[in-house]
Protein backbone atom coordinates (compact mmCIF):
# COMPACT_ATOMS: atom_id res chain seq x y z
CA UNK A 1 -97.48 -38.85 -91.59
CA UNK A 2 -95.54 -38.15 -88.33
CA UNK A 3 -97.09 -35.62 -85.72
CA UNK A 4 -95.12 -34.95 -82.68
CA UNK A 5 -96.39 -33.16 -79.64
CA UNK A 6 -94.21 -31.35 -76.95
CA UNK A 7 -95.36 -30.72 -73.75
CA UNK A 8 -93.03 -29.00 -70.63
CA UNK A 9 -92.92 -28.50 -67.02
CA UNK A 10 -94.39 -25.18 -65.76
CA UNK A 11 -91.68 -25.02 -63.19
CA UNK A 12 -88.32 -26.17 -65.26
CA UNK A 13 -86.36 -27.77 -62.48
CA UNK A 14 -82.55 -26.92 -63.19
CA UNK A 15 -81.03 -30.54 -61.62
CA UNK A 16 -82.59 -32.44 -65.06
CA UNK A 17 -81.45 -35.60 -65.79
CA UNK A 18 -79.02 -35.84 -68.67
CA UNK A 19 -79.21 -38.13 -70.42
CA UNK A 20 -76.87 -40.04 -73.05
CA UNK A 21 -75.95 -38.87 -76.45
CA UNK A 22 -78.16 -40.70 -79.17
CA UNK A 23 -80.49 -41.94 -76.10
CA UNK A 24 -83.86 -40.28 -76.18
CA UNK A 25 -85.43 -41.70 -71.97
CA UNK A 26 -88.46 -39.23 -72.84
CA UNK A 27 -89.46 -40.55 -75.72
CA UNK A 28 -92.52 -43.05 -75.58
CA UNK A 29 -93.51 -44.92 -78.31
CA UNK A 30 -96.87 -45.84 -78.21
CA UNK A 31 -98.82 -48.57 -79.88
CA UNK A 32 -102.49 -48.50 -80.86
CA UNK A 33 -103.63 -52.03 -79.56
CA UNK A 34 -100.36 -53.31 -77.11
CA UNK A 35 -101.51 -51.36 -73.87
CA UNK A 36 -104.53 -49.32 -72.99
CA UNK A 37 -104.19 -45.21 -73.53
CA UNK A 38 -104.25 -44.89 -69.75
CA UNK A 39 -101.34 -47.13 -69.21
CA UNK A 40 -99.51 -44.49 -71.91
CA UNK A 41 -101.16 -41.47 -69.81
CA UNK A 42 -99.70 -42.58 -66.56
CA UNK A 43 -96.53 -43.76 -68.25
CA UNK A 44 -96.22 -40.03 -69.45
CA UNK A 45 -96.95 -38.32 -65.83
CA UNK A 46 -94.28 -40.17 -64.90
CA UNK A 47 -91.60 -39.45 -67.30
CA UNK A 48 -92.70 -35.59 -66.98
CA UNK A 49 -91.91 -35.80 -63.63
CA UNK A 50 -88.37 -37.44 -64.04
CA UNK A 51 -87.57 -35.30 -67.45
CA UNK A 52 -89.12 -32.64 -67.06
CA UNK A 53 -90.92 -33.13 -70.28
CA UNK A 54 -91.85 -36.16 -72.73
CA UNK A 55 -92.16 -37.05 -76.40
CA UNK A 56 -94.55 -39.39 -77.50
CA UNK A 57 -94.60 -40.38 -80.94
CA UNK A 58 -96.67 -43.27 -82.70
CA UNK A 59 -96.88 -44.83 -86.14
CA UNK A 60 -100.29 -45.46 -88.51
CA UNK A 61 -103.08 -46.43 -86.56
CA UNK A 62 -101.37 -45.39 -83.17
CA UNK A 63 -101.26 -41.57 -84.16
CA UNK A 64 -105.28 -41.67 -82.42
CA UNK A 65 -103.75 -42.94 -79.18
CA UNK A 66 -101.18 -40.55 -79.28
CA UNK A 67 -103.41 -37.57 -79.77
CA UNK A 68 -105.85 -38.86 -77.26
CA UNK A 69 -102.42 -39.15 -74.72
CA UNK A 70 -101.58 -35.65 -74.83
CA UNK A 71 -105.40 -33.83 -74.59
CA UNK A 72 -106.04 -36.09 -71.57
CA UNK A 73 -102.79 -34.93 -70.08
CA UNK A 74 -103.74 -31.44 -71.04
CA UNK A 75 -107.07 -31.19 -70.27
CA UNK A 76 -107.03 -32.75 -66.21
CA UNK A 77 -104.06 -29.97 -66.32
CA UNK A 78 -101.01 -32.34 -65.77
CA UNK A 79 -99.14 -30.78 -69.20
CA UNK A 80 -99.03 -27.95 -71.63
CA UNK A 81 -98.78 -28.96 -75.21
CA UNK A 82 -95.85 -27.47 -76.97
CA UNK A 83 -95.77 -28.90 -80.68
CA UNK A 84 -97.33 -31.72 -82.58
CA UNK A 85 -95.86 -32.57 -85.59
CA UNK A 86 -97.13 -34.98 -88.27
CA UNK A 87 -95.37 -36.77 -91.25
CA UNK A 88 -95.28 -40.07 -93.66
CA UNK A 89 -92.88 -42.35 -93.37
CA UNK A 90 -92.03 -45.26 -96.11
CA UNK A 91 -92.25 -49.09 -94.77
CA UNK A 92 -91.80 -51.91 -96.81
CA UNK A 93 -94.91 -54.49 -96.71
CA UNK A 94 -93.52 -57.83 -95.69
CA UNK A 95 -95.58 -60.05 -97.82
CA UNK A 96 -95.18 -58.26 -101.09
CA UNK A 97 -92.04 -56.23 -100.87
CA UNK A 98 -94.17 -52.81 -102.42
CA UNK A 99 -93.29 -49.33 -100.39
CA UNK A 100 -96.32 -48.21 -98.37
CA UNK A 101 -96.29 -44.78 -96.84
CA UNK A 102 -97.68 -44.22 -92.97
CA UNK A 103 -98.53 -41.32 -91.12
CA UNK A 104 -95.93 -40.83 -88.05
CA UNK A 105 -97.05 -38.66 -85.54
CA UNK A 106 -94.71 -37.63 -82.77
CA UNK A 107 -95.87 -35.29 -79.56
CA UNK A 108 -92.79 -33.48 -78.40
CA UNK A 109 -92.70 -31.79 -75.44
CA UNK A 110 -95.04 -32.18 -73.13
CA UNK A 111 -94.24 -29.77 -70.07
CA UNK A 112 -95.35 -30.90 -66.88
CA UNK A 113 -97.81 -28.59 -64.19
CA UNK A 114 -97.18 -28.86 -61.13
CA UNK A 115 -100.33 -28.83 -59.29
């Protein structure tokens, strides 16, 4: 399952960095147990403010973190929530070859507030 949420800037500034075809600098991809959900929540302020908006997307057991990410940045007011969408992806399991669907969930477009 892959959820993405999509938060944006109340204010769209028009001098947005572009960025490269097939490069996504927006997009974070967080992990449940690498870094601690506040180091993704500041991580995110700051791309907002650079992109104007951020996608955060996370695989199995990080689609929590990812949730928890965006309704902190919503609820102290730092970003609107645009979309969250959610779907299963296949992986292979390393030890025994078999196909194992996970949930992806991916938070596009977070808009930044300016306060």
């Amino acid at each position: 399952m892959k959820t993405l949420i999509v938060a944006e800037l109340a204010e769209m500034d028009p001098a947005a960095v572009e960025v490269a075809v097939g490069q996504k600098m927006n997009r974070i991809q967080v992990s449940a147990f690498k870094k601690r959900t506040y180091f993704y929540v500041k991580l995110a302020k700051g791309r907002m403010r650079d992109y104007n908006e951020v996608e955060l997307s996370g695989l199995g057991t990080a689609v929590g973190t990812v949730v928890k990410v965006a309704e902190i940045l919503k609820n102290k007011g730092y970003a609107t929530l645009k979309k969250i969408l959610t779907s299963t992806i296949d992986s292979t399991n390393v030890k025994n070859g078999r196909i194992v669907r996970k949930s992806k969930v991916c938070s596009h477009e977070l808009h930044y507030l300016r306060l």
